[in-house]
Protein backbone atom coordinates (compact mmCIF):
# COMPACT_ATOMS: atom_id res chain seq x y z
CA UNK A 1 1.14 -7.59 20.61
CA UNK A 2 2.61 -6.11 17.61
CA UNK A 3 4.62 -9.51 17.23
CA UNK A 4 1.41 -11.04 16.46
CA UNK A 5 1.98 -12.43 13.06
CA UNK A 6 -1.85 -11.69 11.61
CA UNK A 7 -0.93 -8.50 12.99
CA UNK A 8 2.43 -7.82 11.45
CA UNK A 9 0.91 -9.13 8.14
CA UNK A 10 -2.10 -7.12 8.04
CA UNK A 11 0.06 -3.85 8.53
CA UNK A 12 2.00 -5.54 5.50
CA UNK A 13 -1.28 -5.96 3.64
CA UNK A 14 -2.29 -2.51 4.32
CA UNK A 15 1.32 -0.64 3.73
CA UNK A 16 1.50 -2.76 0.57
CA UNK A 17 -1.94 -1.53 -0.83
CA UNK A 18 -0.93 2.18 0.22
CA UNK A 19 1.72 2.52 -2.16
CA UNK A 20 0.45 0.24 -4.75
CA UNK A 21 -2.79 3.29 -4.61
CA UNK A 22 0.14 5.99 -3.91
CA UNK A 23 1.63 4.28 -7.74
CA UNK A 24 -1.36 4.44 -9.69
CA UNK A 25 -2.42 7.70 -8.97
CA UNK A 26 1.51 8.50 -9.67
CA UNK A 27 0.90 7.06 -13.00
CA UNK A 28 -2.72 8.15 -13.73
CA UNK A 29 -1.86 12.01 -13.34
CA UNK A 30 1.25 11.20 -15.69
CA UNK A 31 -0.99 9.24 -18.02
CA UNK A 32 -3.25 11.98 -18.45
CA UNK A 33 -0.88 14.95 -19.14
């Protein structure tokens, strides 16, 4: 059921929060140098 929409937004939700962690890191290790 992967047209489930509290299924297609929680992949959203958790896709979303990947890159936003996948950004910060990005700009931490830039930050620090």
């Amino acid at each position: 059921s992967n047209c489930h929409p509290f299924y297609t937004g929680k992949q959203k939700i958790v896709d979303t929060a990947g890159r936003v962690d996948k950004f910060r890191r990005k700009y931490a290790a830039a930050g620090a140098k």
